[in-house]
PDB file of N, CA and C in Angstrom:
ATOM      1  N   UNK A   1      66.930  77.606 159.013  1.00  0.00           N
ATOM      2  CA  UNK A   1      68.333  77.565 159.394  1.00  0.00           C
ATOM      3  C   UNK A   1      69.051  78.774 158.823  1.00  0.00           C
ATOM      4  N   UNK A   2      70.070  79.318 159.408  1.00  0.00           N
ATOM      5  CA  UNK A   2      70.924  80.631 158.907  1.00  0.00           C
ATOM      6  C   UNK A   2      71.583  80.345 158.054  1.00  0.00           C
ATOM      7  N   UNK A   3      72.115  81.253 157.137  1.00  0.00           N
ATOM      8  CA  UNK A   3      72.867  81.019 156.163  1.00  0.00           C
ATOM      9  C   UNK A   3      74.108  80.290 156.623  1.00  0.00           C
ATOM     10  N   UNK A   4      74.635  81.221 157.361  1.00  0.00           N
ATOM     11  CA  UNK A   4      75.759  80.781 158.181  1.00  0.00           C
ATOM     12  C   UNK A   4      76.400  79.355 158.234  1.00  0.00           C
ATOM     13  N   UNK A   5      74.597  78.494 158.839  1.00  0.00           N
ATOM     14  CA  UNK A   5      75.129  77.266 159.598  1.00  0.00           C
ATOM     15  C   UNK A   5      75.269  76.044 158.270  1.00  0.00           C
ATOM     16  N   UNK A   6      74.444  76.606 157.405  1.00  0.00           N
ATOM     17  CA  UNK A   6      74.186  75.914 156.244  1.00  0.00           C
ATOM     18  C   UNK A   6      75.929  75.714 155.602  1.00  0.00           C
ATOM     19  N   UNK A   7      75.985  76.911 155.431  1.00  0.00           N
ATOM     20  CA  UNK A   7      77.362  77.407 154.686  1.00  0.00           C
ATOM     21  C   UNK A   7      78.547  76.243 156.047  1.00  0.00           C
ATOM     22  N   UNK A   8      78.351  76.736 157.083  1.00  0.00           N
ATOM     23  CA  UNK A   8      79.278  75.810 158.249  1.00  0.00           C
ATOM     24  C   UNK A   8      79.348  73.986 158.018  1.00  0.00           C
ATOM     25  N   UNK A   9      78.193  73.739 157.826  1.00  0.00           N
ATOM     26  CA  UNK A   9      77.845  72.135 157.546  1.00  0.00           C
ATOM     27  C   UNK A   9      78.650  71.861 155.880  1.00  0.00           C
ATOM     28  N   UNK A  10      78.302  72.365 155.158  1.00  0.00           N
ATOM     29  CA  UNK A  10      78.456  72.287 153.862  1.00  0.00           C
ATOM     30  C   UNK A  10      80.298  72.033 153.874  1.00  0.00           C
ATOM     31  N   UNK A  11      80.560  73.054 154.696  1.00  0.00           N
ATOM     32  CA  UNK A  11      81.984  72.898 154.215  1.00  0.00           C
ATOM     33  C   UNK A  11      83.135  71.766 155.230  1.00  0.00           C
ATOM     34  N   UNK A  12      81.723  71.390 156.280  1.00  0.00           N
ATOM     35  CA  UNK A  12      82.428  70.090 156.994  1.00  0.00           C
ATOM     36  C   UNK A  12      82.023  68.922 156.759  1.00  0.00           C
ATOM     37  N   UNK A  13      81.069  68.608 155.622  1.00  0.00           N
ATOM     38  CA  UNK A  13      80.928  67.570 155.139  1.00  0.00           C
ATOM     39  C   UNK A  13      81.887  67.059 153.663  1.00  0.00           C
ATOM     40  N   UNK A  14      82.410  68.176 153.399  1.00  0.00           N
ATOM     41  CA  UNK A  14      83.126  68.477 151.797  1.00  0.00           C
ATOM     42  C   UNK A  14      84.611  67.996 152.618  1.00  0.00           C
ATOM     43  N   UNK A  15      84.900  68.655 153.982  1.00  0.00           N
ATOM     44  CA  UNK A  15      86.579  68.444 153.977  1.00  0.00           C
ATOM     45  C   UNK A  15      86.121  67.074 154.358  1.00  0.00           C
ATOM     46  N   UNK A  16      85.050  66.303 155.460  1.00  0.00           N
ATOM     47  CA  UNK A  16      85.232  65.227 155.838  1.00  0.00           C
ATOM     48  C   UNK A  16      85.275  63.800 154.692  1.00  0.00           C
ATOM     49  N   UNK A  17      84.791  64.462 153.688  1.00  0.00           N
ATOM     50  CA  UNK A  17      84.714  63.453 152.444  1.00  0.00           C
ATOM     51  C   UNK A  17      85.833  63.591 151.629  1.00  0.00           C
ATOM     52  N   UNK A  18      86.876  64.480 151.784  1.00  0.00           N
ATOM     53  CA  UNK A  18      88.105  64.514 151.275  1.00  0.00           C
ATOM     54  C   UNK A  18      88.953  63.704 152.453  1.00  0.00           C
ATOM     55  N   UNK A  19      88.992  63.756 153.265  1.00  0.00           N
ATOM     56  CA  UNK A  19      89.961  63.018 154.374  1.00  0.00           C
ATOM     57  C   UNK A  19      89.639  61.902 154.055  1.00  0.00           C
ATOM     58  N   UNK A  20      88.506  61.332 153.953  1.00  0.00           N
ATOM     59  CA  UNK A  20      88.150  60.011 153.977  1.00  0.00           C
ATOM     60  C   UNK A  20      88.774  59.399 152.409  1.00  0.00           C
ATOM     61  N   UNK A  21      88.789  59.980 151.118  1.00  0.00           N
ATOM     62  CA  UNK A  21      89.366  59.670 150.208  1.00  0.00           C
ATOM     63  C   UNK A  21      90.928  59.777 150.231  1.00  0.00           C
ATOM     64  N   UNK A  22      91.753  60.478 150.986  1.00  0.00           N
ATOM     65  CA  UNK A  22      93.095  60.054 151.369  1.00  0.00           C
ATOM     66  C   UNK A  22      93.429  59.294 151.831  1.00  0.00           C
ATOM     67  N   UNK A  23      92.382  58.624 152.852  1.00  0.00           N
ATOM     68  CA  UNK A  23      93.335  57.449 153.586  1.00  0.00           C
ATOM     69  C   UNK A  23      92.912  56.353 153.019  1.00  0.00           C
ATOM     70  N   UNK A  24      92.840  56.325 151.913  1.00  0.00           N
ATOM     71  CA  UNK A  24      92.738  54.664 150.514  1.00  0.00           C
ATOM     72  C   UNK A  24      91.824  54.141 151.073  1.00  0.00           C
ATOM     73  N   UNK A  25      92.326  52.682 150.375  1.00  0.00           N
ATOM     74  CA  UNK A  25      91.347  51.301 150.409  1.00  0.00           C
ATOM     75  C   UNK A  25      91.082  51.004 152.325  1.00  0.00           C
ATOM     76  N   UNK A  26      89.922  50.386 152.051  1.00  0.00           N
ATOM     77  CA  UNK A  26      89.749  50.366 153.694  1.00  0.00           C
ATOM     78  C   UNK A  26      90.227  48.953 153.664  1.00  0.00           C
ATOM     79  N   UNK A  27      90.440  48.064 152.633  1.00  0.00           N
ATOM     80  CA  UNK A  27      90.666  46.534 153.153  1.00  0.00           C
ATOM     81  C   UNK A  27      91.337  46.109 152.087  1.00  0.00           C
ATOM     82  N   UNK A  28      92.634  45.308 152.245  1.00  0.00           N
ATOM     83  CA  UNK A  28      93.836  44.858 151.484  1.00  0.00           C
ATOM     84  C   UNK A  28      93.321  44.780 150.476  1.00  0.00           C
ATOM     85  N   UNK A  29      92.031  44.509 149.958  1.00  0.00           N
ATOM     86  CA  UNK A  29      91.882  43.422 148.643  1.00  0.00           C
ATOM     87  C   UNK A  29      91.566  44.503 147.395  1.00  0.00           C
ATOM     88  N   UNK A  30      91.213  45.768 147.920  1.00  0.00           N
ATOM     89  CA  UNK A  30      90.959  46.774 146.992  1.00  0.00           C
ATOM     90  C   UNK A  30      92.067  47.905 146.977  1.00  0.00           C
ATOM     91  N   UNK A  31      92.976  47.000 147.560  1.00  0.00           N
ATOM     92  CA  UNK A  31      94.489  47.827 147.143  1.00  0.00           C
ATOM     93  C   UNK A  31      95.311  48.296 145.500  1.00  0.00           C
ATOM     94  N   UNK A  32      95.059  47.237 144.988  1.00  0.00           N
ATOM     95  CA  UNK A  32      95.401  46.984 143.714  1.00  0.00           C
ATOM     96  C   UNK A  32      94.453  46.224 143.451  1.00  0.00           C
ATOM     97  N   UNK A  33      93.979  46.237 141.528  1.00  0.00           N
ATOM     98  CA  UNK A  33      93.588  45.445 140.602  1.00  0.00           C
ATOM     99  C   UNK A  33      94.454  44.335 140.557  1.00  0.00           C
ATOM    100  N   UNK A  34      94.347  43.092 140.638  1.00  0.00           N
ATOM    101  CA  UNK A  34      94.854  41.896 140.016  1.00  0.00           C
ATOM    102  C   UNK A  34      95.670  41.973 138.918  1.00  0.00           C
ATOM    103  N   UNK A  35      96.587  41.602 138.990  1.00  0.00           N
ATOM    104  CA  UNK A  35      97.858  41.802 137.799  1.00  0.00           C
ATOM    105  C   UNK A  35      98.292  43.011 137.736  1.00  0.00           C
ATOM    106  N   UNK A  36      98.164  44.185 138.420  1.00  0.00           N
ATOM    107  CA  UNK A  36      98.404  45.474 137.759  1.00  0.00           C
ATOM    108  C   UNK A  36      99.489  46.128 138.261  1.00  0.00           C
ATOM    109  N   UNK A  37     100.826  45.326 138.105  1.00  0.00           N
ATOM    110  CA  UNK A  37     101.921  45.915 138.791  1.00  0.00           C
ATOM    111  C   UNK A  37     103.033  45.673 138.059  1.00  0.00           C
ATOM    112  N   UNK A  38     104.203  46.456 138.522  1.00  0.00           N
ATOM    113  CA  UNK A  38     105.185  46.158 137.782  1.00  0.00           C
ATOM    114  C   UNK A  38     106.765  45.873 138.581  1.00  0.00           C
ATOM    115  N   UNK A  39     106.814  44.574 138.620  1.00  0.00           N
ATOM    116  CA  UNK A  39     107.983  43.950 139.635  1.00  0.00           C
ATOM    117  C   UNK A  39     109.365  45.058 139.311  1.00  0.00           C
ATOM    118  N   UNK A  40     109.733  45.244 137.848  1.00  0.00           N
ATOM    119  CA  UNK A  40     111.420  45.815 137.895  1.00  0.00           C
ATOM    120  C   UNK A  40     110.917  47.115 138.449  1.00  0.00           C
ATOM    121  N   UNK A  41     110.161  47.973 138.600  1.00  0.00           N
ATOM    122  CA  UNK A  41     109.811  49.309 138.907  1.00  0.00           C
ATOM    123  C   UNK A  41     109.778  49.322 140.754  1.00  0.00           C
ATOM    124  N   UNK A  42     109.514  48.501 141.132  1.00  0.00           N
ATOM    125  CA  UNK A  42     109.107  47.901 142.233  1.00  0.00           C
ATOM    126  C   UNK A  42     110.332  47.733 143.183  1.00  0.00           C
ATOM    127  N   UNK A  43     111.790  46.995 141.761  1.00  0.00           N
ATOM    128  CA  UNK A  43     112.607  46.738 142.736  1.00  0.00           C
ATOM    129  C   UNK A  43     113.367  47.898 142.829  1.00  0.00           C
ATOM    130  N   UNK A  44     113.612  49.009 141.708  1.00  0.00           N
ATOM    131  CA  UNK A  44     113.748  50.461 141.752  1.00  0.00           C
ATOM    132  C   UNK A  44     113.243  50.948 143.211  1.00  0.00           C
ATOM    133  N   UNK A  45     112.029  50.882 143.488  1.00  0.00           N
ATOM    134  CA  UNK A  45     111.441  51.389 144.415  1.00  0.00           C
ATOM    135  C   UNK A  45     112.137  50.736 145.751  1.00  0.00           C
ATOM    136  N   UNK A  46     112.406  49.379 145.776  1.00  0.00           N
ATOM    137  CA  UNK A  46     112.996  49.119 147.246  1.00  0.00           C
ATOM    138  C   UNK A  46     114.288  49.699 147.450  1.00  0.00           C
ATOM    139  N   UNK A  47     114.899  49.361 146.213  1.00  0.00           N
ATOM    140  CA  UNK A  47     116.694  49.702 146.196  1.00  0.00           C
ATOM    141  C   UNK A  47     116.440  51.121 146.657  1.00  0.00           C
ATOM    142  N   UNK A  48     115.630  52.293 146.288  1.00  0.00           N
ATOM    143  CA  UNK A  48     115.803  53.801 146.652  1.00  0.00           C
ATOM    144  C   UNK A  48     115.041  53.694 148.276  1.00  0.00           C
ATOM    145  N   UNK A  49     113.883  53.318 148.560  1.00  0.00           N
ATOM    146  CA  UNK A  49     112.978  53.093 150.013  1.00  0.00           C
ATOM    147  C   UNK A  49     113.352  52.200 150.951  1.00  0.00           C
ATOM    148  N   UNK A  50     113.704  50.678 150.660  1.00  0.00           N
ATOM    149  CA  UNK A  50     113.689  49.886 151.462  1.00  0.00           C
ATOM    150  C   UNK A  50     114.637  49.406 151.624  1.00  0.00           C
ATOM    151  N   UNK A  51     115.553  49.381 151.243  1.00  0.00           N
ATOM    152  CA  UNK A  51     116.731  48.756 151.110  1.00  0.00           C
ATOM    153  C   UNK A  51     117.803  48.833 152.490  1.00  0.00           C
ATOM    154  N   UNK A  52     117.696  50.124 153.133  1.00  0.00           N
ATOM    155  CA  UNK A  52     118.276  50.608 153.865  1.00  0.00           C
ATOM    156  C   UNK A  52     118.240  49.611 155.289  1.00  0.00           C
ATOM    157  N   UNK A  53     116.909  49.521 155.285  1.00  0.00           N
ATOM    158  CA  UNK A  53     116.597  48.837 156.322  1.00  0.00           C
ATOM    159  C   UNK A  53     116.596  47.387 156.187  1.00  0.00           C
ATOM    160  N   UNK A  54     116.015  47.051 155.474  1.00  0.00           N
ATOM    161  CA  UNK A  54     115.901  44.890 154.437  1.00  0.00           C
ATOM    162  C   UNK A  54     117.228  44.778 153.866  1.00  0.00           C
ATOM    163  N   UNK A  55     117.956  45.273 153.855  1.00  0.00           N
ATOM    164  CA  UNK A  55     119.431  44.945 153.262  1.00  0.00           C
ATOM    165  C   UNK A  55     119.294  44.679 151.576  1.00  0.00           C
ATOM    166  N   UNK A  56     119.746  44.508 150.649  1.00  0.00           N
ATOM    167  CA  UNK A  56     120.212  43.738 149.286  1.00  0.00           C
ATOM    168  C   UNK A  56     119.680  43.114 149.138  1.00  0.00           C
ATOM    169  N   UNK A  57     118.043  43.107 148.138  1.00  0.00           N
ATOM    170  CA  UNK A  57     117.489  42.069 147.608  1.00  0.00           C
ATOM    171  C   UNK A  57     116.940  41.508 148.518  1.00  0.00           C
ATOM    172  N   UNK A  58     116.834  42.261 150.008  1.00  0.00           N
ATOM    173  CA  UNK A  58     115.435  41.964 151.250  1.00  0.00           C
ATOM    174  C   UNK A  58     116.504  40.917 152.059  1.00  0.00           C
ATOM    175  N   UNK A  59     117.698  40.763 152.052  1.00  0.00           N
ATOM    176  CA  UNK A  59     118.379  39.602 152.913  1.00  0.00           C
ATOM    177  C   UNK A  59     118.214  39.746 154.179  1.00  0.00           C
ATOM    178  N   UNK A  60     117.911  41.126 154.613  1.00  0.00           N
ATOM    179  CA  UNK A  60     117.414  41.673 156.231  1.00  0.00           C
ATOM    180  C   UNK A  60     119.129  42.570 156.545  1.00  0.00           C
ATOM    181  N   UNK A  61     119.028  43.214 157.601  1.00  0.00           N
ATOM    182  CA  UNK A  61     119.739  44.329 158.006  1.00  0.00           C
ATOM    183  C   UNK A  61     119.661  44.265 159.536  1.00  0.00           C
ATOM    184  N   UNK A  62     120.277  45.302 160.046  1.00  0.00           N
ATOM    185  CA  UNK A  62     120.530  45.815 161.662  1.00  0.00           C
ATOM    186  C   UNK A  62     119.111  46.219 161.532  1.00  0.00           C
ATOM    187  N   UNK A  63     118.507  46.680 160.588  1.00  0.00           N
ATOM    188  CA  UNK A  63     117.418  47.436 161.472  1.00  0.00           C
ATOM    189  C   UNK A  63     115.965  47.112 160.841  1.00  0.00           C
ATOM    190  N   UNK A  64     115.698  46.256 159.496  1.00  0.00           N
ATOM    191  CA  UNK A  64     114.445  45.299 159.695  1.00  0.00           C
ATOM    192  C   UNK A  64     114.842  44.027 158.891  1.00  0.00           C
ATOM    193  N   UNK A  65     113.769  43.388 158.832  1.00  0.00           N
ATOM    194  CA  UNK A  65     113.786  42.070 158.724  1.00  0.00           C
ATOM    195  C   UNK A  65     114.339  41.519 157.595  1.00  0.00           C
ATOM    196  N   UNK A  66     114.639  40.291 157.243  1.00  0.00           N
ATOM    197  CA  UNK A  66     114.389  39.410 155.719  1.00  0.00           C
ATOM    198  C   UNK A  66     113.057  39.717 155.217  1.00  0.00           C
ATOM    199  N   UNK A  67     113.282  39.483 153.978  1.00  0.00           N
ATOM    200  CA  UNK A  67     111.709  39.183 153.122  1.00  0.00           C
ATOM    201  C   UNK A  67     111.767  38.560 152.554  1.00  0.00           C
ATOM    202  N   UNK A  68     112.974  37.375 152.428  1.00  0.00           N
ATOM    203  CA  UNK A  68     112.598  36.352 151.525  1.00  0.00           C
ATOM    204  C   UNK A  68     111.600  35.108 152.450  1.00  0.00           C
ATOM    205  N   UNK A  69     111.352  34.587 150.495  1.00  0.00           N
ATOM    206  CA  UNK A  69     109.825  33.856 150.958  1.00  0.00           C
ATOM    207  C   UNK A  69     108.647  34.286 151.697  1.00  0.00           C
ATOM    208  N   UNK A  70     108.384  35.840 151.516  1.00  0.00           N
ATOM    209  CA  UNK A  70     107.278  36.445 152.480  1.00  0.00           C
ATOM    210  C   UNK A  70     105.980  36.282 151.653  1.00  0.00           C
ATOM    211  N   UNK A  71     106.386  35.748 150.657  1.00  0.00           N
ATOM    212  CA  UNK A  71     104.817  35.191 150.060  1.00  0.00           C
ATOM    213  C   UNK A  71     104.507  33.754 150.566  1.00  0.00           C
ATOM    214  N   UNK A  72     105.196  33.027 151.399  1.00  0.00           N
ATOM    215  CA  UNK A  72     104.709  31.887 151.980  1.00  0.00           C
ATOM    216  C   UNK A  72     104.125  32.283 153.633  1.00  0.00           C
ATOM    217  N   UNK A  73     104.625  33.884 154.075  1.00  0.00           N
ATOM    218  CA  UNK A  73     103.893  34.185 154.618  1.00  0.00           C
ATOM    219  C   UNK A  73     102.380  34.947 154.992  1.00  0.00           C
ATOM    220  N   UNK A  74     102.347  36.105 153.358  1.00  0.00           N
ATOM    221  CA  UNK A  74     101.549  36.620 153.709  1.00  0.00           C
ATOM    222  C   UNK A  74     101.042  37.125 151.752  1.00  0.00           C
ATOM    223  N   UNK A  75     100.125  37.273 151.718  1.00  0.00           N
ATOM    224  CA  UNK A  75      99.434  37.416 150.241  1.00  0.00           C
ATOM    225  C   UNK A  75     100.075  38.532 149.621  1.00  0.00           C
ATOM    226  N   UNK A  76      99.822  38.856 148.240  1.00  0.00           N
ATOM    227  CA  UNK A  76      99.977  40.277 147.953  1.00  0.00           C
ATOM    228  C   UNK A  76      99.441  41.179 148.226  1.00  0.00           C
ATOM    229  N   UNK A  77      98.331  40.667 148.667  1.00  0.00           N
ATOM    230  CA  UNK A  77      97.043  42.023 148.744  1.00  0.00           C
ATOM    231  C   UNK A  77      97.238  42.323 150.885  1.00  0.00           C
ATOM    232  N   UNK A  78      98.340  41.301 151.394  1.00  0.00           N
ATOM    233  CA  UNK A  78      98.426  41.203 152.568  1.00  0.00           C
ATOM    234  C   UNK A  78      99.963  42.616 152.855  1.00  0.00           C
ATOM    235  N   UNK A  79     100.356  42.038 151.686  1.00  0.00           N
ATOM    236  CA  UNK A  79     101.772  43.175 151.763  1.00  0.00           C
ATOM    237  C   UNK A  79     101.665  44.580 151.100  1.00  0.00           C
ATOM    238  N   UNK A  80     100.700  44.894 150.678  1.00  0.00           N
ATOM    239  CA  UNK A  80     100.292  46.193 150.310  1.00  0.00           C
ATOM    240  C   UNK A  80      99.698  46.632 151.195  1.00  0.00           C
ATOM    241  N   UNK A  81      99.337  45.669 152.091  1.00  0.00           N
ATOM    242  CA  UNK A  81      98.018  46.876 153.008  1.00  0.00           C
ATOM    243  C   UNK A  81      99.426  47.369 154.224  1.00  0.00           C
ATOM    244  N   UNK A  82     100.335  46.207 154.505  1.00  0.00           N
ATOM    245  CA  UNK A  82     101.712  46.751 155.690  1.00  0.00           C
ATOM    246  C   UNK A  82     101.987  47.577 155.138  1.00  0.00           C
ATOM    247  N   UNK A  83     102.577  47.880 153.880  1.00  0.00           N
ATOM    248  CA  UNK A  83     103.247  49.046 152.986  1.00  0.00           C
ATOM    249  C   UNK A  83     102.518  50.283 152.870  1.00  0.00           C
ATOM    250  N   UNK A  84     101.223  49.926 153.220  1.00  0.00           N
ATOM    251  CA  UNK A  84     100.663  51.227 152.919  1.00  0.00           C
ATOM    252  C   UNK A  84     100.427  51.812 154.489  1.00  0.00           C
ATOM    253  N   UNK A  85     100.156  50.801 155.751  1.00  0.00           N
ATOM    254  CA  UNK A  85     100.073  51.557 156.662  1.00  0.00           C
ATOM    255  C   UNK A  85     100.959  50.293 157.847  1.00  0.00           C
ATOM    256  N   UNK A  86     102.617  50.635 157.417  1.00  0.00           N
ATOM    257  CA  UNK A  86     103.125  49.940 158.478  1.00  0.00           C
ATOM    258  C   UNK A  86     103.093  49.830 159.885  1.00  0.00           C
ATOM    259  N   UNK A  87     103.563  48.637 160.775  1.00  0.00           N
ATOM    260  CA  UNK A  87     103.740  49.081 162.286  1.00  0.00           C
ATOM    261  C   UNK A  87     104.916  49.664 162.593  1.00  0.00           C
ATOM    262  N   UNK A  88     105.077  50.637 163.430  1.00  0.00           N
ATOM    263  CA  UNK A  88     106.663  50.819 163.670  1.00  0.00           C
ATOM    264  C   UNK A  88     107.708  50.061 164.541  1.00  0.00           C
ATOM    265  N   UNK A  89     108.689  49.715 163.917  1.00  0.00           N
ATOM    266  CA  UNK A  89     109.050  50.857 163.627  1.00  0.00           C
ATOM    267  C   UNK A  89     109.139  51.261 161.961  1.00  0.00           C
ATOM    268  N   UNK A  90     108.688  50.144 161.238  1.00  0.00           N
ATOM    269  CA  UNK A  90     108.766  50.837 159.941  1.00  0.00           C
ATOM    270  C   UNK A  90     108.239  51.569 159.558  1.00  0.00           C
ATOM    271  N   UNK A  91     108.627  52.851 158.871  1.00  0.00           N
ATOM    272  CA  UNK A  91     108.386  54.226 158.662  1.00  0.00           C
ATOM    273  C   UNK A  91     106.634  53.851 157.291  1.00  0.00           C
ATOM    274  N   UNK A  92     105.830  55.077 157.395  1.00  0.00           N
ATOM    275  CA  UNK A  92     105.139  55.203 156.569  1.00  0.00           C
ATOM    276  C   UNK A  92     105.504  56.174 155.421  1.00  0.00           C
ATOM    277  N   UNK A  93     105.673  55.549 154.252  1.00  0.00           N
ATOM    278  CA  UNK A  93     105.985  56.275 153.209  1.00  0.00           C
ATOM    279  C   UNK A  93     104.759  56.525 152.291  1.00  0.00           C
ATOM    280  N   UNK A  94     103.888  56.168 152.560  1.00  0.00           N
ATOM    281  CA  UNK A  94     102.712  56.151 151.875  1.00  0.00           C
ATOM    282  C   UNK A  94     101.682  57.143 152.277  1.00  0.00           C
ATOM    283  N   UNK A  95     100.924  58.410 151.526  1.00  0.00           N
ATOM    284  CA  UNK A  95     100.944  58.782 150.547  1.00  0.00           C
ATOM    285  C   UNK A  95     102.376  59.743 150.107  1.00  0.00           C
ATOM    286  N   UNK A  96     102.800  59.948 151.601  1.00  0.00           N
ATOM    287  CA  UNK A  96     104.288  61.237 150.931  1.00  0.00           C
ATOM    288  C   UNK A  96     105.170  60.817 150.305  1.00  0.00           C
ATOM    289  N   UNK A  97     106.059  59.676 150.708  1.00  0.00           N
ATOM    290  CA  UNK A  97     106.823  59.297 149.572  1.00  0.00           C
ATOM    291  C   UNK A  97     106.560  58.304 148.605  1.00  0.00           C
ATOM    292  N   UNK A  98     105.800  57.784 148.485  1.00  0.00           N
ATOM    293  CA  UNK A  98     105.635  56.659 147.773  1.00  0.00           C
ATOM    294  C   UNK A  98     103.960  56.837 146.904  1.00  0.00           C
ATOM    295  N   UNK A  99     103.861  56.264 145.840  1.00  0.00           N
ATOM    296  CA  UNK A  99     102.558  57.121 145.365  1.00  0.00           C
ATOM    297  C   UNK A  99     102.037  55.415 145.403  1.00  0.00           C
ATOM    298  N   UNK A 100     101.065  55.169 144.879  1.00  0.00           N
ATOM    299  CA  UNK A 100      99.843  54.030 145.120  1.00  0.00           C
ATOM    300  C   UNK A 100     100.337  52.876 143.837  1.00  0.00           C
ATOM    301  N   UNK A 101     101.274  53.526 142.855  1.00  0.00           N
ATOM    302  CA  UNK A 101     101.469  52.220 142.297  1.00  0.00           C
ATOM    303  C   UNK A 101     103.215  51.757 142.521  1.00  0.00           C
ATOM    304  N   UNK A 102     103.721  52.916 143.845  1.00  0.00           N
ATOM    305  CA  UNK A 102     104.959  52.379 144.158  1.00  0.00           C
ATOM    306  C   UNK A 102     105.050  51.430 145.213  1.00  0.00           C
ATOM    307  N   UNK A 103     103.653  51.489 145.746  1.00  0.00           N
ATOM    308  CA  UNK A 103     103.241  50.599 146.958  1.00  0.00           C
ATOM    309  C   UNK A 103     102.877  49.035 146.328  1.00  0.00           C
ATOM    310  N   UNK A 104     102.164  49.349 145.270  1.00  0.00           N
ATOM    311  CA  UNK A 104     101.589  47.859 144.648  1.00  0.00           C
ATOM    312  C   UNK A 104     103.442  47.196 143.925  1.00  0.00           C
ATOM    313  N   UNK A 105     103.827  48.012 142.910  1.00  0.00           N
ATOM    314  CA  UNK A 105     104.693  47.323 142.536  1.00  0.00           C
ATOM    315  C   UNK A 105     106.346  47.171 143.824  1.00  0.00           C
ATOM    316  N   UNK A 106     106.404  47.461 144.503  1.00  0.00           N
ATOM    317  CA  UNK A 106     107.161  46.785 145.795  1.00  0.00           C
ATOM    318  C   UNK A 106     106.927  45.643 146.540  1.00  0.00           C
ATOM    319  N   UNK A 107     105.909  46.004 146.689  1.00  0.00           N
ATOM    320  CA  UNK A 107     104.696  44.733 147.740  1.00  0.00           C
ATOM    321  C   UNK A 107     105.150  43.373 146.684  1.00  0.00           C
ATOM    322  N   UNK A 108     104.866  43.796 144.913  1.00  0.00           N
ATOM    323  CA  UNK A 108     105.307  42.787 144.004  1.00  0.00           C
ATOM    324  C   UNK A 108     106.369  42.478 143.883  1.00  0.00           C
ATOM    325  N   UNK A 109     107.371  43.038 143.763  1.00  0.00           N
ATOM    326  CA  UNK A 109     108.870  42.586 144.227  1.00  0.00           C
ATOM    327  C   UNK A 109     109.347  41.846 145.656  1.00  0.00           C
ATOM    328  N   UNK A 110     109.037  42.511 146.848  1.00  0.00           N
ATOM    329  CA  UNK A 110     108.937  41.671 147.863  1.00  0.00           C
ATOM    330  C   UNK A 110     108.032  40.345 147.615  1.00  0.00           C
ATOM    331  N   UNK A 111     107.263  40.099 147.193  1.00  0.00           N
ATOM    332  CA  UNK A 111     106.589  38.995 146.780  1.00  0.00           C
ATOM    333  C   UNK A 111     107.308  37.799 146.407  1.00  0.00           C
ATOM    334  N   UNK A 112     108.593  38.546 145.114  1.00  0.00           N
ATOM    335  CA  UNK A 112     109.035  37.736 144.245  1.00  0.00           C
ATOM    336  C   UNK A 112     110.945  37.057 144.812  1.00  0.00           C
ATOM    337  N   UNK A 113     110.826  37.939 146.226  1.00  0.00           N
ATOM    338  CA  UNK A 113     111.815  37.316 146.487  1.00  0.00           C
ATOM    339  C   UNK A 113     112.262  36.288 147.056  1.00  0.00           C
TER     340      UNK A 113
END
């Protein structure tokens, strides 16, 4: 084989294994470790991200839903995986605005409301 093609493969197996480590956990449950979040940081995080749209403490808005009691709808490890790759129209903030433990501790605040 040519140097070339060697050198060609090499460097499309290197970016394809970096893409694949950006787009996270492939399945809710390896979103977060168990316990490893932090609710007041969380609600920081909605009041600046979510708020706009969920209204005050998730009561809902003109433009998305309530979230109270959304843990009788859906798990924690169920609301990290929406947060990390919503439907629209809710916006994806995840990886640009939001980093991986602003996703876990929100998901935990929405949890707790």
């Amino acid at each position: 084989m040519p140097l070339r093609f060697l050198v060609l493969l090499v460097v499309v197996l290197l970016s394809a294994a970096g893409c694949a480590r950006h787009r996270g956990p492939t399945s809710p449950s390896s979103a977060a470790p168990s316990g490893s979040f932090d609710r007041s940081h969380g609600k920081l995080v909605f009041a600046a991200r979510c708020q706009a749209c969920h209204g005050v403490a998730g009561v809902g808005a003109a433009i998305g839903p309530a979230l109270h009691a959304e843990r009788k709808k859906h798990s924690l490890d169920e609301v990290i995986a929406i947060v990390r790759n919503p439907d629209p129209p809710m916006p994806r903030l995840f990886p640009g605005q939001m980093t991986q433990a602003d996703v876990v501790d929100v998901s935990a605040y929405v949890e707790s409301l």
